[in-house]
N, C-alpha and C. Protein backbone atom coordinates (compact mmCIF):
# COMPACT_ATOMS: atom_id res chain seq x y z
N UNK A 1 -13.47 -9.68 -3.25
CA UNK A 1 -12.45 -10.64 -2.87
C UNK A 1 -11.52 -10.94 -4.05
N UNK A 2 -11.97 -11.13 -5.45
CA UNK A 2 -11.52 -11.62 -6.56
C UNK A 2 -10.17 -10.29 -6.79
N UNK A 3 -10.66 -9.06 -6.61
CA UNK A 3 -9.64 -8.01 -6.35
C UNK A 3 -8.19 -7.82 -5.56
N UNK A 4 -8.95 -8.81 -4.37
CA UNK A 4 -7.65 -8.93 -3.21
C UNK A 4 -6.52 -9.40 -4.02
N UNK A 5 -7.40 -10.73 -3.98
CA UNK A 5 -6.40 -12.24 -4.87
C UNK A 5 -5.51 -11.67 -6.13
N UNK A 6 -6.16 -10.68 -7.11
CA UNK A 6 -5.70 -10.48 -8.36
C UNK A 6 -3.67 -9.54 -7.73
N UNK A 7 -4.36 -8.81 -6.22
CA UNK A 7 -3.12 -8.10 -5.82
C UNK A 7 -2.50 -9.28 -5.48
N UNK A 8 -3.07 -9.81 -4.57
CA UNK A 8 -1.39 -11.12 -4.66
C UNK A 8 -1.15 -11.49 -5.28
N UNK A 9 -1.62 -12.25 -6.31
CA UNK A 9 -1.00 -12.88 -7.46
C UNK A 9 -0.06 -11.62 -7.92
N UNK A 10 -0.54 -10.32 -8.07
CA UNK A 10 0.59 -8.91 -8.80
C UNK A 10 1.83 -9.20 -7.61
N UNK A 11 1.35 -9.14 -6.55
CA UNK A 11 2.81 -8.93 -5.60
C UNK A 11 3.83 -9.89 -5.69
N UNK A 12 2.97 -11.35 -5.61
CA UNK A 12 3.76 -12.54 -6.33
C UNK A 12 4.81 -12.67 -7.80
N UNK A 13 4.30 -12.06 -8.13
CA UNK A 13 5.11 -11.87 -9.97
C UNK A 13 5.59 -10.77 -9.79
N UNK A 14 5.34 -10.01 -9.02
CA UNK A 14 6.72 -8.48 -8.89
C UNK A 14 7.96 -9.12 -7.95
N UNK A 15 7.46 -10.14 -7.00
CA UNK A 15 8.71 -10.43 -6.05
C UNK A 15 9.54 -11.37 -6.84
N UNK A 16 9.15 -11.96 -8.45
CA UNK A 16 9.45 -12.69 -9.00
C UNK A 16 10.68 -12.06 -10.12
N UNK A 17 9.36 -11.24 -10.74
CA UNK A 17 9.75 -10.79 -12.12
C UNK A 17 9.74 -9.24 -12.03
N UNK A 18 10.05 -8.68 -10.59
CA UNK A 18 10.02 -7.48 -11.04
C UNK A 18 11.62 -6.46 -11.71
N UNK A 19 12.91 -7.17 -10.91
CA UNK A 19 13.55 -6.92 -11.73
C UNK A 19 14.19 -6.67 -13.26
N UNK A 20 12.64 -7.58 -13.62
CA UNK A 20 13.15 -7.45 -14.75
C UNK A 20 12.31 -6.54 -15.63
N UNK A 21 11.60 -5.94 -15.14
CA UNK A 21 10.72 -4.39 -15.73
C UNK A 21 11.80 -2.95 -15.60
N UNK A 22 11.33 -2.05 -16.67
CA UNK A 22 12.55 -1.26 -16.68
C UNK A 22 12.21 -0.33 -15.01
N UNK A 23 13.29 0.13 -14.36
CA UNK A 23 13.50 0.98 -13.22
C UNK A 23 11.99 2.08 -13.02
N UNK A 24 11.54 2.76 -14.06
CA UNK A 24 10.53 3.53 -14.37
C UNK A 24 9.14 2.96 -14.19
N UNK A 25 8.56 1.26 -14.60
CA UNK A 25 7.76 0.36 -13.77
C UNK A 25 8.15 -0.22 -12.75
N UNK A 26 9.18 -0.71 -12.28
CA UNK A 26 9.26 -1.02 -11.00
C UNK A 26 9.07 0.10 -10.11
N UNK A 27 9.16 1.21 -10.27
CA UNK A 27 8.66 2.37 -9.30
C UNK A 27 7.49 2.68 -9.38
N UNK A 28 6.44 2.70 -10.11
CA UNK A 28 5.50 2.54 -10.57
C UNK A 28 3.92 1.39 -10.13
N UNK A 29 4.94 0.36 -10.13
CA UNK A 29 4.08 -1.11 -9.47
C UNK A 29 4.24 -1.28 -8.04
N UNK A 30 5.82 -0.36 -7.60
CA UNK A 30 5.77 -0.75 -6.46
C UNK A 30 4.83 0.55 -5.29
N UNK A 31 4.65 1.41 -6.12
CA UNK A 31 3.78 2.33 -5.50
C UNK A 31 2.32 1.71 -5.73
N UNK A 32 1.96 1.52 -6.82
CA UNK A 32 0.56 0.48 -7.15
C UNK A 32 0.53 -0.37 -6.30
N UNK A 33 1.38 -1.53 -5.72
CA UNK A 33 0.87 -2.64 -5.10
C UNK A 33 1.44 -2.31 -3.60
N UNK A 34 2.52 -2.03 -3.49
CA UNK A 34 3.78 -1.89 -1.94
C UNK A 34 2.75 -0.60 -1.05
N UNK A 35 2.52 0.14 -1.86
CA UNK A 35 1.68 1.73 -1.18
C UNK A 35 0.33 1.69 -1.03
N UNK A 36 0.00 1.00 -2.67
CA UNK A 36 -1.44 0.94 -2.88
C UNK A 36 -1.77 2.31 -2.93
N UNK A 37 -0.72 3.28 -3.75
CA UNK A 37 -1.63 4.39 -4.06
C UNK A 37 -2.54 4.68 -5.53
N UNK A 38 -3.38 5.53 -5.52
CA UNK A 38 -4.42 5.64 -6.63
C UNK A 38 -3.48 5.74 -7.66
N UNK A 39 -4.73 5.84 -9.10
CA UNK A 39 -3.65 5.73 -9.83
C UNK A 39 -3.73 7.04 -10.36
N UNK A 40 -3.93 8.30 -10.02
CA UNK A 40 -4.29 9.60 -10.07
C UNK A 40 -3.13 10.11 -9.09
N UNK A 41 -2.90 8.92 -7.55
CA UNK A 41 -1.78 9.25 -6.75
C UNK A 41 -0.55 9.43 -7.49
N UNK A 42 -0.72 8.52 -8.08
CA UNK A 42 0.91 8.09 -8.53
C UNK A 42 1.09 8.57 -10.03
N UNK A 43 -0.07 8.93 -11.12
CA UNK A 43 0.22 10.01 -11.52
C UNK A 43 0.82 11.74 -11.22
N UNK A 44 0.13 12.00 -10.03
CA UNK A 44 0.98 13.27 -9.54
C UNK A 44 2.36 12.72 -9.11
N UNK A 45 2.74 11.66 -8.42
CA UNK A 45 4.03 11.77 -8.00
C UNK A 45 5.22 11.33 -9.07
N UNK A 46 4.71 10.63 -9.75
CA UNK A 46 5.58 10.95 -11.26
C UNK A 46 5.56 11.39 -12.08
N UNK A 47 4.75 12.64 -12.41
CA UNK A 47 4.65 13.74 -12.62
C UNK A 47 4.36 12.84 -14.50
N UNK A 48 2.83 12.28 -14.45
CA UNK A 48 2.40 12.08 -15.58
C UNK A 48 1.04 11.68 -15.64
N UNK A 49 0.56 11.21 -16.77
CA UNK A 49 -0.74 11.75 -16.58
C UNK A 49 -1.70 9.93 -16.00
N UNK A 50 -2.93 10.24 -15.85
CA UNK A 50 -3.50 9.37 -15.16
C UNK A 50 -3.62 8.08 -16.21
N UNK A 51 -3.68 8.18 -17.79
CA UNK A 51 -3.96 7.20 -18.87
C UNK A 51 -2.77 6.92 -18.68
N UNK A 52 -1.33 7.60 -18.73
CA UNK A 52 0.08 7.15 -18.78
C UNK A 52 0.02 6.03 -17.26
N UNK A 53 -0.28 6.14 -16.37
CA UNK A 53 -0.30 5.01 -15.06
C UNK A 53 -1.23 4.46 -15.78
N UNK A 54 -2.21 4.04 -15.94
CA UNK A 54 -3.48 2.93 -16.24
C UNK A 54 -2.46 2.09 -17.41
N UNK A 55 -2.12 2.27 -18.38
CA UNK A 55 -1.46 2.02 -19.18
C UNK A 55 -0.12 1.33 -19.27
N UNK A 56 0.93 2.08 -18.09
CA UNK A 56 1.75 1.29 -17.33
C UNK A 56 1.41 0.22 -16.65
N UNK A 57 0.25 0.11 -16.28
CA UNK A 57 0.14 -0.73 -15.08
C UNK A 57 -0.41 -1.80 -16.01
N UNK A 58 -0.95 -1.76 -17.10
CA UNK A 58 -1.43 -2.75 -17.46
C UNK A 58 -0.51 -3.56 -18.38
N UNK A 59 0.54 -2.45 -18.90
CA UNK A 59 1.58 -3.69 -19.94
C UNK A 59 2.16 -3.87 -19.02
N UNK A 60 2.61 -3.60 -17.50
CA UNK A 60 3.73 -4.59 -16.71
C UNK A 60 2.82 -5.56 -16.32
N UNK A 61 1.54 -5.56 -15.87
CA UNK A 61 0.73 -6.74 -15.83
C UNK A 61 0.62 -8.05 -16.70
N UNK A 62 0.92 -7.63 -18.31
CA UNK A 62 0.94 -8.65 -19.35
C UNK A 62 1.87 -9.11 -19.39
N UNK A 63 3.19 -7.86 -18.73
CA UNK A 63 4.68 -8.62 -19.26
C UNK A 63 4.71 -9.35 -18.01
N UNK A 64 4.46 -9.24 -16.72
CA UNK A 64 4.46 -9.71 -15.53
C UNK A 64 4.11 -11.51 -15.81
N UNK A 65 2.70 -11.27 -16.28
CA UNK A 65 2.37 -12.86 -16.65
C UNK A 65 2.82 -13.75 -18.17
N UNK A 66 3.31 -12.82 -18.33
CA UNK A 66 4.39 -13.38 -19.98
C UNK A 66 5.63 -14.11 -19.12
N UNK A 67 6.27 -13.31 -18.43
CA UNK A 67 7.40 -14.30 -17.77
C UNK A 67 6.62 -15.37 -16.81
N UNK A 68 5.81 -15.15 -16.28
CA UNK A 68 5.44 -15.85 -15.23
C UNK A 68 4.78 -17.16 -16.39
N UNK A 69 3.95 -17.41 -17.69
CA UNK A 69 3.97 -18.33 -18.65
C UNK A 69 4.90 -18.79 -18.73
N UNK A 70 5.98 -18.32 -19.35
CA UNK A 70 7.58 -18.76 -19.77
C UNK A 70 8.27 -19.38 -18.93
N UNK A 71 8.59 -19.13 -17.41
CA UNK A 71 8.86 -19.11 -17.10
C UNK A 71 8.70 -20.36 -15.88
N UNK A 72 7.82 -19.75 -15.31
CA UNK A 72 6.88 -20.43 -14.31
C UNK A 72 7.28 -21.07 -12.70
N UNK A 73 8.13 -19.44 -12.25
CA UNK A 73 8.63 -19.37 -11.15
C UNK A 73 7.52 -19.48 -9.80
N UNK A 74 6.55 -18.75 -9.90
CA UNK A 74 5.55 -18.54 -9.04
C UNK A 74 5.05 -19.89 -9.24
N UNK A 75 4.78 -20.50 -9.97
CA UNK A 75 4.06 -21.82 -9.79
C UNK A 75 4.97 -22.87 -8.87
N UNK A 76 5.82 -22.77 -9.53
CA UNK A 76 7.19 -23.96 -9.13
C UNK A 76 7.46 -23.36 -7.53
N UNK A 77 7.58 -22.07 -6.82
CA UNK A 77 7.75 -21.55 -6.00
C UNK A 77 6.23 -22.74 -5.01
N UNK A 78 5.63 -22.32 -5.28
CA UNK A 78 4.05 -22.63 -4.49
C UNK A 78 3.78 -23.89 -4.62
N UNK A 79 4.30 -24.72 -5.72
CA UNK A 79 4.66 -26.08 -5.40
C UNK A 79 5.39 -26.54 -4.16
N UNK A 80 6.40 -25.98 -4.23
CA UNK A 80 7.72 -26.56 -3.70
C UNK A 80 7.38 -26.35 -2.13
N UNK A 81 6.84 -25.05 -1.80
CA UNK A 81 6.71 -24.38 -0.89
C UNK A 81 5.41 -25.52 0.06
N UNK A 82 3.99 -26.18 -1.17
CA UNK A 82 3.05 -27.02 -0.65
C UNK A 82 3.75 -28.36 0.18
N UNK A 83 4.58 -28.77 -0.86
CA UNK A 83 5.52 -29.69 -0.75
C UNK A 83 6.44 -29.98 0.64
N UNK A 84 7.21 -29.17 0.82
CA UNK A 84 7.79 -28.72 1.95
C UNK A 84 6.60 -28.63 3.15
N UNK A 85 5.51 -27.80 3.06
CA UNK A 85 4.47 -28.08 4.36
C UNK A 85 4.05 -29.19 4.54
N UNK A 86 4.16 -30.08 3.53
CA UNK A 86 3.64 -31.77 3.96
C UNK A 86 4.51 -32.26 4.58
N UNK A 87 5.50 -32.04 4.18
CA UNK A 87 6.79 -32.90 4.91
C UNK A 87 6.41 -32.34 6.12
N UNK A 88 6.98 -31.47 6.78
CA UNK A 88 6.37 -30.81 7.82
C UNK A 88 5.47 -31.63 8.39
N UNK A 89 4.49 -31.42 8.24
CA UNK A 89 3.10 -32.30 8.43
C UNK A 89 3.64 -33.72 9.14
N UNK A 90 4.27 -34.76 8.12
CA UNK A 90 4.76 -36.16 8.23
C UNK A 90 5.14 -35.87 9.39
N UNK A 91 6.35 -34.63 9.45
CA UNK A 91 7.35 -35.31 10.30
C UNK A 91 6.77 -34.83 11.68
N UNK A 92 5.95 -34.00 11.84
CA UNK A 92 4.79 -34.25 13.06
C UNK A 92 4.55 -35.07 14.27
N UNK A 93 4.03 -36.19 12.58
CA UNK A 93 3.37 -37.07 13.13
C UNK A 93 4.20 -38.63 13.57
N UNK A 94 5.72 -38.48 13.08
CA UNK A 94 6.34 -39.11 13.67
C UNK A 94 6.66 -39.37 15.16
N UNK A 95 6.76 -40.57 15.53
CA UNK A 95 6.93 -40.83 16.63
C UNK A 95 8.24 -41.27 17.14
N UNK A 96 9.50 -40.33 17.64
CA UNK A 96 10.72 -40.59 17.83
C UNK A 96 11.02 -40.46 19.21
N UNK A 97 12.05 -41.44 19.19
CA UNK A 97 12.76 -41.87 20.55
C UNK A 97 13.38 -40.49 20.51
N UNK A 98 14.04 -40.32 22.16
CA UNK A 98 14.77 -38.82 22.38
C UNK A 98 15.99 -38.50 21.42
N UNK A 99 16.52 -39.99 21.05
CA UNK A 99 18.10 -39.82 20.59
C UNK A 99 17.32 -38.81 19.08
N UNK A 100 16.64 -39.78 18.50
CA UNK A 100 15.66 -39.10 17.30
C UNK A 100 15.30 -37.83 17.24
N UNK A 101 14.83 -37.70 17.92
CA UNK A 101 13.97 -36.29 18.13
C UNK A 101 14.50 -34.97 18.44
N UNK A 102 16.41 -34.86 18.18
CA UNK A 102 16.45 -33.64 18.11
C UNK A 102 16.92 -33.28 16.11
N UNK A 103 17.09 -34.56 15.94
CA UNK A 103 17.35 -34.48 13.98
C UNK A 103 15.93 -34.30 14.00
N UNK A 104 14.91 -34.71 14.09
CA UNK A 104 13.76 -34.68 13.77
C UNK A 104 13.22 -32.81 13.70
N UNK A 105 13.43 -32.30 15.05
CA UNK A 105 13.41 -31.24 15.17
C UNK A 105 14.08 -30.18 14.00
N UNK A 106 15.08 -31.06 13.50
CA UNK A 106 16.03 -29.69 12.82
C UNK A 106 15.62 -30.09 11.72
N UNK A 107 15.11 -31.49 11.32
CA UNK A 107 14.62 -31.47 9.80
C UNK A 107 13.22 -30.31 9.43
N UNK A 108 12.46 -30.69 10.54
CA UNK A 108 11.34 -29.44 10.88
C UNK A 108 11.53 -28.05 10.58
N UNK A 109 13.01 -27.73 11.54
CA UNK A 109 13.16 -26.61 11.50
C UNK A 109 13.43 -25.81 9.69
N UNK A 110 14.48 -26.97 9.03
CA UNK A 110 14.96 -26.24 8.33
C UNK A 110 13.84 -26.65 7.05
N UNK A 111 13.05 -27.27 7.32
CA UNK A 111 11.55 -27.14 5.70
C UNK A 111 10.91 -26.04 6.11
N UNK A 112 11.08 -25.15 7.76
CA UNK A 112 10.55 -24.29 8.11
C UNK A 112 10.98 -23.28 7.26
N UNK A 113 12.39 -23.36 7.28
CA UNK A 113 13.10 -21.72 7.11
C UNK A 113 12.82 -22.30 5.62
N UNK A 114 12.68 -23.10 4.79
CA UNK A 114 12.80 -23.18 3.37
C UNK A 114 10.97 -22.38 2.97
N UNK A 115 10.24 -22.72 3.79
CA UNK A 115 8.86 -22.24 3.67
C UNK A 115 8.85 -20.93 3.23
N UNK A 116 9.75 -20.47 4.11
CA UNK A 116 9.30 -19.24 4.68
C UNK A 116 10.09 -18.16 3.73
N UNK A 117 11.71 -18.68 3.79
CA UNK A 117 12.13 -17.78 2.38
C UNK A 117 11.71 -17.86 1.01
């Protein structure tokens, strides 16, 4: 399980910080995490050797969580995102007259679409 988690947290900091790895790891991670191919796979398809992927994969991993320290998009993201589902939550449990209840609806709607992007 601890394996699963370690890939989301990677997919999380690539949807974050992956632009900012050179073109050569972002093709690289995104075959590692997007494909999930071996790392023997993705040595043959970029035509290098299996220590050269293990090796890649592990300094975009450090630099991955170097910005994600510095930075601290993924955290602030998953805040904001907890945040927003409570509201949600509240506005639930409000109890509005009809005139109410179609703002009510769209406040809903749009902590929805904020969730979700």
């Amino acid at each position: 399980m601890a394996d699963m988690e370690a890939r989301v947290e990677l997919s999380y900091l690539l949807d974050f910080y992956g632009p900012l790895l050179t073109a050569h790891r972002q093709e690289l991670m995104r075959l590692y995490c997007d494909e999930d191919l071996s790392q023997q796979e993705i040595a043959d398809q970029m035509d290098i050797t299996r220590q050269g992927v293990f090796d890649a994969i592990a300094k975009s991993k450090r630099q991955l969580n170097d910005y994600e320290n510095k930075l601290g998009l993924v955290a602030r993201y998953r805040a904001l995102s907890a945040a927003a589902e409570r509201c949600v939550e509240a506005l639930k449990r409000v109890h509005a007259g009809p005139e109410d209840r179609r703002a009510l609806d769209e406040a809903i709607a749009a902590l929805r679409q904020m969730i979700e992007k």
